[in-house]
C-alpha atoms as a PDB file:
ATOM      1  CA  UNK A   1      41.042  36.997  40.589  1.00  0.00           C
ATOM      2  CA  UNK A   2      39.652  34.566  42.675  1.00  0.00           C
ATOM      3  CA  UNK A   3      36.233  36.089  42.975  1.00  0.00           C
ATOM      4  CA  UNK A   4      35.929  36.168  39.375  1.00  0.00           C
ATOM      5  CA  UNK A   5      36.768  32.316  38.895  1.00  0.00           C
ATOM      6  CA  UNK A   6      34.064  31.659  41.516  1.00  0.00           C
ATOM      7  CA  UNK A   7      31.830  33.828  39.535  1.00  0.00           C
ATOM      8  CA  UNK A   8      32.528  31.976  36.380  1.00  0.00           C
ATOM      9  CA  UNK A   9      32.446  29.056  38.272  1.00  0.00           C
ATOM     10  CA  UNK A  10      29.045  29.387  39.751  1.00  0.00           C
ATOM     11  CA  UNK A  11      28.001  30.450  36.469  1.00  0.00           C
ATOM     12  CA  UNK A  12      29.127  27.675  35.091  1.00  0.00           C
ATOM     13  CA  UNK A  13      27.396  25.295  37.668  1.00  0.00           C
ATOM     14  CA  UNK A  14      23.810  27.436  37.626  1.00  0.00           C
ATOM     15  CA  UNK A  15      23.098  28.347  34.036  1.00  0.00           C
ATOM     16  CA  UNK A  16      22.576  24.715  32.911  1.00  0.00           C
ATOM     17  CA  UNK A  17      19.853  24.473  35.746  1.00  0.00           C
ATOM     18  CA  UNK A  18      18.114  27.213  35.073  1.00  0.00           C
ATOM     19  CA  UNK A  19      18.223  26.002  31.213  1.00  0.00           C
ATOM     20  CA  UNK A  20      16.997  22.670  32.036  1.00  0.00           C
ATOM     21  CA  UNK A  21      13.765  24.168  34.021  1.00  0.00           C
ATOM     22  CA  UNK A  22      13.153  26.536  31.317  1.00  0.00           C
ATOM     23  CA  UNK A  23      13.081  23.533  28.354  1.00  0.00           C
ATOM     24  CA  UNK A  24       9.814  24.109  26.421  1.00  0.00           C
ATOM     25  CA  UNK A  25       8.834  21.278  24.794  1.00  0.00           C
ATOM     26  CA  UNK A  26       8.225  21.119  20.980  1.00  0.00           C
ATOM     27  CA  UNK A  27       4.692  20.267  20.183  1.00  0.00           C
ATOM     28  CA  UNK A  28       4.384  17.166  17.735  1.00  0.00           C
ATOM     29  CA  UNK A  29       3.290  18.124  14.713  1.00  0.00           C
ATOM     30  CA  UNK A  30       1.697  15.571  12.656  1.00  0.00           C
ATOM     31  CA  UNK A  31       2.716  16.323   9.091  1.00  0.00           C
ATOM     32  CA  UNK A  32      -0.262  16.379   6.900  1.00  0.00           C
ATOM     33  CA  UNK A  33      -1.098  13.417   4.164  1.00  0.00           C
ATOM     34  CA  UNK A  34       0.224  13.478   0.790  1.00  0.00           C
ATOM     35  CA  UNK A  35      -2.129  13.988  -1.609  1.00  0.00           C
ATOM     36  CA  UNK A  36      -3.826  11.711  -4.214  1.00  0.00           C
ATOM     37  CA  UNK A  37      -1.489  12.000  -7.422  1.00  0.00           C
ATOM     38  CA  UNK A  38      -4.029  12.633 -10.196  1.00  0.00           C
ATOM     39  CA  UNK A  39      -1.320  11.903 -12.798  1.00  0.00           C
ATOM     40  CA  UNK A  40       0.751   9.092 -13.847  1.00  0.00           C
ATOM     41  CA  UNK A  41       4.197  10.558 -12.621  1.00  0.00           C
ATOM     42  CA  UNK A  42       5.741   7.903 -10.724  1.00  0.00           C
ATOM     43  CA  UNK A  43       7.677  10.286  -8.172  1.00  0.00           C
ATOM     44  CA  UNK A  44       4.172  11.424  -7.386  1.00  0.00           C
ATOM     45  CA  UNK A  45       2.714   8.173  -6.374  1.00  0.00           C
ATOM     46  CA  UNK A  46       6.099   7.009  -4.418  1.00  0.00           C
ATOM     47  CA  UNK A  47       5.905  10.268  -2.412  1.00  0.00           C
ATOM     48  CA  UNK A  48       2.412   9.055  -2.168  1.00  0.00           C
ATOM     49  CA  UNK A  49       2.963   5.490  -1.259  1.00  0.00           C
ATOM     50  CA  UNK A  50       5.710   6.159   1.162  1.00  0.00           C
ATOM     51  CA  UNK A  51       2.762   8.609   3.280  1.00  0.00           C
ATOM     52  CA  UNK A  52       0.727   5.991   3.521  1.00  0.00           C
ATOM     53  CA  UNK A  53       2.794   2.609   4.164  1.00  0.00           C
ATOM     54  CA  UNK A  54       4.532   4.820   6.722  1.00  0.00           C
ATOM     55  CA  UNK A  55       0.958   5.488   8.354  1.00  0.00           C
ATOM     56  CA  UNK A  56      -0.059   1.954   8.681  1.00  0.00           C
ATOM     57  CA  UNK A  57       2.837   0.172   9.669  1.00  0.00           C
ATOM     58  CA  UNK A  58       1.770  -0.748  12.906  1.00  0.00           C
ATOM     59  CA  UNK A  59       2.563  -4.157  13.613  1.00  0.00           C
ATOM     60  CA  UNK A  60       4.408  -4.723  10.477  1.00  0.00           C
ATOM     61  CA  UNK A  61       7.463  -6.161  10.450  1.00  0.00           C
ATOM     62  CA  UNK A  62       9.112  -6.184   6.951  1.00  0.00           C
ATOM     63  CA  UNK A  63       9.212  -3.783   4.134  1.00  0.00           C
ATOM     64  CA  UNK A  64       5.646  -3.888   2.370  1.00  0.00           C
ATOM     65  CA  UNK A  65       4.991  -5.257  -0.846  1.00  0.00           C
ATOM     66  CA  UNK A  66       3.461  -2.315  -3.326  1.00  0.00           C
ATOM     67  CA  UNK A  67       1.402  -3.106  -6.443  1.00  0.00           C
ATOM     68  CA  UNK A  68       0.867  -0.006  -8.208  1.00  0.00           C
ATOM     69  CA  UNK A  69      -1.003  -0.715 -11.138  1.00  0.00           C
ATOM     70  CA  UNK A  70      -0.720   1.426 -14.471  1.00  0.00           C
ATOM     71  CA  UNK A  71      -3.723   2.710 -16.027  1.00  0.00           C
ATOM     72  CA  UNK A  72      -4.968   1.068 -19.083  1.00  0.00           C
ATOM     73  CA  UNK A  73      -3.915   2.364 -22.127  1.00  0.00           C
ATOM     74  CA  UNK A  74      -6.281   4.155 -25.024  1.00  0.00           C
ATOM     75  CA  UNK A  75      -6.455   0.797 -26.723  1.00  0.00           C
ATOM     76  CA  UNK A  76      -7.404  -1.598 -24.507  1.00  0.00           C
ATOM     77  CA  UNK A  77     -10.675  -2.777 -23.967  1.00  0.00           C
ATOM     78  CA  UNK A  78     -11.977  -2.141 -19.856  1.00  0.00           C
ATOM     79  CA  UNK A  79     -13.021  -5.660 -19.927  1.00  0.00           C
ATOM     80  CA  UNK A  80     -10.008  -7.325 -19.955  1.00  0.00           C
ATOM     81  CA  UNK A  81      -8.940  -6.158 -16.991  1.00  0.00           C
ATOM     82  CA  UNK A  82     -12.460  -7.409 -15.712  1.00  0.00           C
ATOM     83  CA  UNK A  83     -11.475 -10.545 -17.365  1.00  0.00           C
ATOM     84  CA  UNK A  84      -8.127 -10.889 -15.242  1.00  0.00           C
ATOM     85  CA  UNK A  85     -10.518 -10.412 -12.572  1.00  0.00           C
ATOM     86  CA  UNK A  86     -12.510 -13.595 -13.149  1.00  0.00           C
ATOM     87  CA  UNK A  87      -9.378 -15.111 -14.191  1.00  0.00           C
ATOM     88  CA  UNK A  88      -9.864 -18.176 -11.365  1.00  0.00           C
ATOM     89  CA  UNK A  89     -13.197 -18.634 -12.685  1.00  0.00           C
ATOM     90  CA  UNK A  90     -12.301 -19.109 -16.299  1.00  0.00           C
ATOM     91  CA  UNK A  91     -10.205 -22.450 -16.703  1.00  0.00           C
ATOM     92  CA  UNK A  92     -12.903 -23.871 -18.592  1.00  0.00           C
ATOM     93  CA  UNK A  93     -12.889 -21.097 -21.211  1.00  0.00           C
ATOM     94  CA  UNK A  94      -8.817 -21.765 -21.644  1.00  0.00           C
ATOM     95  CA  UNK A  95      -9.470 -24.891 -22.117  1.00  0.00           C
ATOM     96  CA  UNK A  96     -12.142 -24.193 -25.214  1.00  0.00           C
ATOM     97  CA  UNK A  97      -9.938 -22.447 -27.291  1.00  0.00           C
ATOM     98  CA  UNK A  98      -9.325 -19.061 -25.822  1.00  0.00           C
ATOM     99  CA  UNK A  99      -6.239 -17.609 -25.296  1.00  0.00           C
ATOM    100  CA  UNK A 100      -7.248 -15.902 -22.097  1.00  0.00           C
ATOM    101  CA  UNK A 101      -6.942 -12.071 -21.364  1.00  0.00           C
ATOM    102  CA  UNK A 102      -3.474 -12.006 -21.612  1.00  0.00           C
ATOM    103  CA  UNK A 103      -3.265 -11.406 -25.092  1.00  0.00           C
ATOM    104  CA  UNK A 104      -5.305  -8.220 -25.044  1.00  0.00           C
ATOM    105  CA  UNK A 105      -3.681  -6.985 -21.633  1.00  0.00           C
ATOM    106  CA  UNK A 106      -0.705  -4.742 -21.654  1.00  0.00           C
ATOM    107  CA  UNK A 107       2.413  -6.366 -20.697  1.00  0.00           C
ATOM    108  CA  UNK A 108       3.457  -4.289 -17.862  1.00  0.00           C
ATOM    109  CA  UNK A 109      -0.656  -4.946 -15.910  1.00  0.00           C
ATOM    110  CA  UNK A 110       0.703  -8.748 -17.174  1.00  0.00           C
ATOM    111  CA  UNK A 111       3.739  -8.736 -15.510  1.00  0.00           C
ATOM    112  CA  UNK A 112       2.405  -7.271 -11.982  1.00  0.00           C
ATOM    113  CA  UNK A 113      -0.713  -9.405 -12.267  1.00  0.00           C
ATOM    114  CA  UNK A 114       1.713 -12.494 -12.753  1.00  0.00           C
ATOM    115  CA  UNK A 115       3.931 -10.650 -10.022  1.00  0.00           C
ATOM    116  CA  UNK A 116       0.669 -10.550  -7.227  1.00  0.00           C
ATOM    117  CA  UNK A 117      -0.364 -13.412  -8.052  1.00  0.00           C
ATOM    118  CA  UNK A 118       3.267 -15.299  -7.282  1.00  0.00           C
ATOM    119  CA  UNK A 119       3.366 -13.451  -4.118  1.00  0.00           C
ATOM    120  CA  UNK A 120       0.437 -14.059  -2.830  1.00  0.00           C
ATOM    121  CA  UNK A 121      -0.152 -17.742  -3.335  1.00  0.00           C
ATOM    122  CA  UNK A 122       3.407 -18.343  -2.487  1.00  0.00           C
ATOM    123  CA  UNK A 123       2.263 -16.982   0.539  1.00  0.00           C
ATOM    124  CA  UNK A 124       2.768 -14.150   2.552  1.00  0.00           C
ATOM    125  CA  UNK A 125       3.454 -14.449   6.676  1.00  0.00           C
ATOM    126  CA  UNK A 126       2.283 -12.451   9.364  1.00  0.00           C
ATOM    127  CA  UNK A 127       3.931  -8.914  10.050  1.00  0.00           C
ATOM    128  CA  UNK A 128       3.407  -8.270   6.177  1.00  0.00           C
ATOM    129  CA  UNK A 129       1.743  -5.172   3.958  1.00  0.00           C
ATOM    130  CA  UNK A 130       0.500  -5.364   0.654  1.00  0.00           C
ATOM    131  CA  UNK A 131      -0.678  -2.242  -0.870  1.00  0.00           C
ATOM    132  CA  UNK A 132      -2.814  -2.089  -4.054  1.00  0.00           C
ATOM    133  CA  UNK A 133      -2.786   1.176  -5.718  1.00  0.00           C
ATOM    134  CA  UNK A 134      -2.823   2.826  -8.759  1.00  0.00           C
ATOM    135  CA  UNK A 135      -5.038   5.765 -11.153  1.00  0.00           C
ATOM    136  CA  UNK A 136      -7.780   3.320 -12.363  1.00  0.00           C
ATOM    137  CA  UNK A 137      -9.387   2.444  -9.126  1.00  0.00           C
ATOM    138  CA  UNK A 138     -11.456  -0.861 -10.938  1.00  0.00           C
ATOM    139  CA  UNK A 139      -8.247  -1.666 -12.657  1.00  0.00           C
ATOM    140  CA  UNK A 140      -7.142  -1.983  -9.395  1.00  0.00           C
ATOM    141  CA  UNK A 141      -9.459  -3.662  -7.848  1.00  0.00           C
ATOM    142  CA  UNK A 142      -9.594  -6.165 -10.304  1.00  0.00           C
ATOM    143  CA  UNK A 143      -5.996  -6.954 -10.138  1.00  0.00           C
ATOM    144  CA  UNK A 144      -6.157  -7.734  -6.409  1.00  0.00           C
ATOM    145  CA  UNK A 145      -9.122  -9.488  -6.914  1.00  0.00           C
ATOM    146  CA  UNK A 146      -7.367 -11.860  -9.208  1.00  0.00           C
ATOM    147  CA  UNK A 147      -4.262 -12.151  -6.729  1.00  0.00           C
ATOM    148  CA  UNK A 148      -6.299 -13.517  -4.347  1.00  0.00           C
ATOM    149  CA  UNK A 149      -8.276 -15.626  -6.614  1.00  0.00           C
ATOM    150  CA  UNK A 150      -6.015 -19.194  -5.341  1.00  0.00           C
ATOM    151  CA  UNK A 151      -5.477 -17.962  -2.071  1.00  0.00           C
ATOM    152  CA  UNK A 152      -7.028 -20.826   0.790  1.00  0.00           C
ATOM    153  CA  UNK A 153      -8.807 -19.591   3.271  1.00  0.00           C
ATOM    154  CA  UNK A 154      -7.167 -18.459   6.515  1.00  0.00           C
ATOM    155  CA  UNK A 155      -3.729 -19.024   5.212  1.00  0.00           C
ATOM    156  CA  UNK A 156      -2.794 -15.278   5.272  1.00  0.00           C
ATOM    157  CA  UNK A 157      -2.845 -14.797   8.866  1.00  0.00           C
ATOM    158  CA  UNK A 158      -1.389 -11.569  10.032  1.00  0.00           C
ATOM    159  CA  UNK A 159      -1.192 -10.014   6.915  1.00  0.00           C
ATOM    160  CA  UNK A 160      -2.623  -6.444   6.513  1.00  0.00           C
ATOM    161  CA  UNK A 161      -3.870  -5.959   2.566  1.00  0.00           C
ATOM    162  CA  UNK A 162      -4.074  -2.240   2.025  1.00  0.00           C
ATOM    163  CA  UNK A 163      -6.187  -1.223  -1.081  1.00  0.00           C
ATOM    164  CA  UNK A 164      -6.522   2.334  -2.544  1.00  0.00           C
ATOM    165  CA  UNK A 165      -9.174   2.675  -4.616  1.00  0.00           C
ATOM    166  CA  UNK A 166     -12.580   4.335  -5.118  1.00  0.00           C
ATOM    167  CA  UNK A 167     -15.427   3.604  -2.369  1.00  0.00           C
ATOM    168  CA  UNK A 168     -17.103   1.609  -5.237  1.00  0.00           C
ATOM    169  CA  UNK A 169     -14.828  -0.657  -5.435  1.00  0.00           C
ATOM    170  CA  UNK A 170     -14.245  -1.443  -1.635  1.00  0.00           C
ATOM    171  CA  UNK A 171     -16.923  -4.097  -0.897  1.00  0.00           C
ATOM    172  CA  UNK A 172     -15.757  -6.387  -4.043  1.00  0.00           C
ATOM    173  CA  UNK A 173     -12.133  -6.240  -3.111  1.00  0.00           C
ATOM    174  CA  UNK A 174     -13.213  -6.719   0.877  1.00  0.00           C
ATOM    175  CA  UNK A 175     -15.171  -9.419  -0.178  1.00  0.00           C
ATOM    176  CA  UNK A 176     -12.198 -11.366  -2.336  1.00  0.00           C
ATOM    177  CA  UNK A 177      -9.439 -10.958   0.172  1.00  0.00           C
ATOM    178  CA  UNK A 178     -11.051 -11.197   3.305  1.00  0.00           C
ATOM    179  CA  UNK A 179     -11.610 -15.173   3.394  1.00  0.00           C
ATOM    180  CA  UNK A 180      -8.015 -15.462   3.265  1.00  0.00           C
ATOM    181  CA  UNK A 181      -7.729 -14.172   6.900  1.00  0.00           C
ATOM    182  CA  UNK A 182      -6.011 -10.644   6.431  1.00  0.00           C
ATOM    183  CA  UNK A 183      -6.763  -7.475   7.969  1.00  0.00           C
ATOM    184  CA  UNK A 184      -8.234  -5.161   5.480  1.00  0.00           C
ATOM    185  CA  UNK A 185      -7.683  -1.892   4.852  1.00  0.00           C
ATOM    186  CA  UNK A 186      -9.282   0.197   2.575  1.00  0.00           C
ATOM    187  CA  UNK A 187      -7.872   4.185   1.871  1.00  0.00           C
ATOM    188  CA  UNK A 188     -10.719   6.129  -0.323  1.00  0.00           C
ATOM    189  CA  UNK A 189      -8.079   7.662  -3.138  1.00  0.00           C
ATOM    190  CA  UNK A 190     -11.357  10.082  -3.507  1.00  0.00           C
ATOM    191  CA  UNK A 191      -9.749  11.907  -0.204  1.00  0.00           C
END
């Protein structure tokens, strides 16, 4: 009896060791990117969004702020949106008589244009993300464009501005956020 509680014993005290020097190590996997949605479904693009904030939060502190703009609808005229884009630029047209591109605009571009544009002149600190996304890769662009149209220069600090968009649109946007002092990012939605 007693050689068999030593046996279990030693078992007991010897298995774990040889366990712990035979630990293979899992390789990290990486999991592969999400892919571009190519649709308008909204679980799509959060799936989507998630991937990416979650792949350039390095240095970020806080939740990011996503702008994911809707497409334009079969109605409305592409140069509106240009029109939001020059919005800055345009106080002297307001003040002729037009009503501005808000009237021909859909209300829900209207609402996150308004949206951006409260966010980002309120201003943002450093640790921050703001991601600018959506189908319509000019609509896009044009819509960041105008959220940094008031924005001083220098004041964002700190702040990386992540835009995903088509390769023709990265220079304009680059060019309109920069100045503010952010770390640009640009993710080619063509990938």
């Amino acid at each position: 009896m007693k050689s068999i509680t030593r046996a279990l014993l030693v078992a007991c005290l010897v298995l774990p060791a040889i366990a712990c020097s035979k630990k293979e190590e899992a390789p990290q996997v990486e999991a592969a990117p999400v892919a571009v949605p190519t649709t308008e479904d909204k679980t799509a693009w959060n799936a989507y969004l998630n991937d990416v904030a979650g792949r350039h939060m390095e240095g970020v502190n806080n939740s990011p702020y996503v702008y994911l703009v809707p497409p334009a609808s079969a109605d409305q005229a592409p140069a509106a949106d240009a029109a939001a884009a020059q919005e800055g630029a345009d106080a002297p047209a307001a003040a002729t008589g037009d009503t501005g591109p808000t009237m021909t605009m859909d209300g829900n571009y209207e609402r996150l244009l308004d949206k951006a544009k409260t966010d980002v002149s309120r201003g943002i600190t450093r640790g921050n993300l703001l991601i600018f996304a959506g189908l319509d890769s000019a609509r896009t662009a044009n819509l960041t464009i105008a959220s940094f149209s008031t924005v001083p220069a220098g004041s964002m600090k700190g702040v990386r501005v992540l835009f995903i968009g088509a390769a023709a649109d990265n220079e304009r946007v680059k060019a309109a956020v920069e100045p503010a002092g952010v770390e640009y990012v640009f993710v080619d939605n063509a990938a």
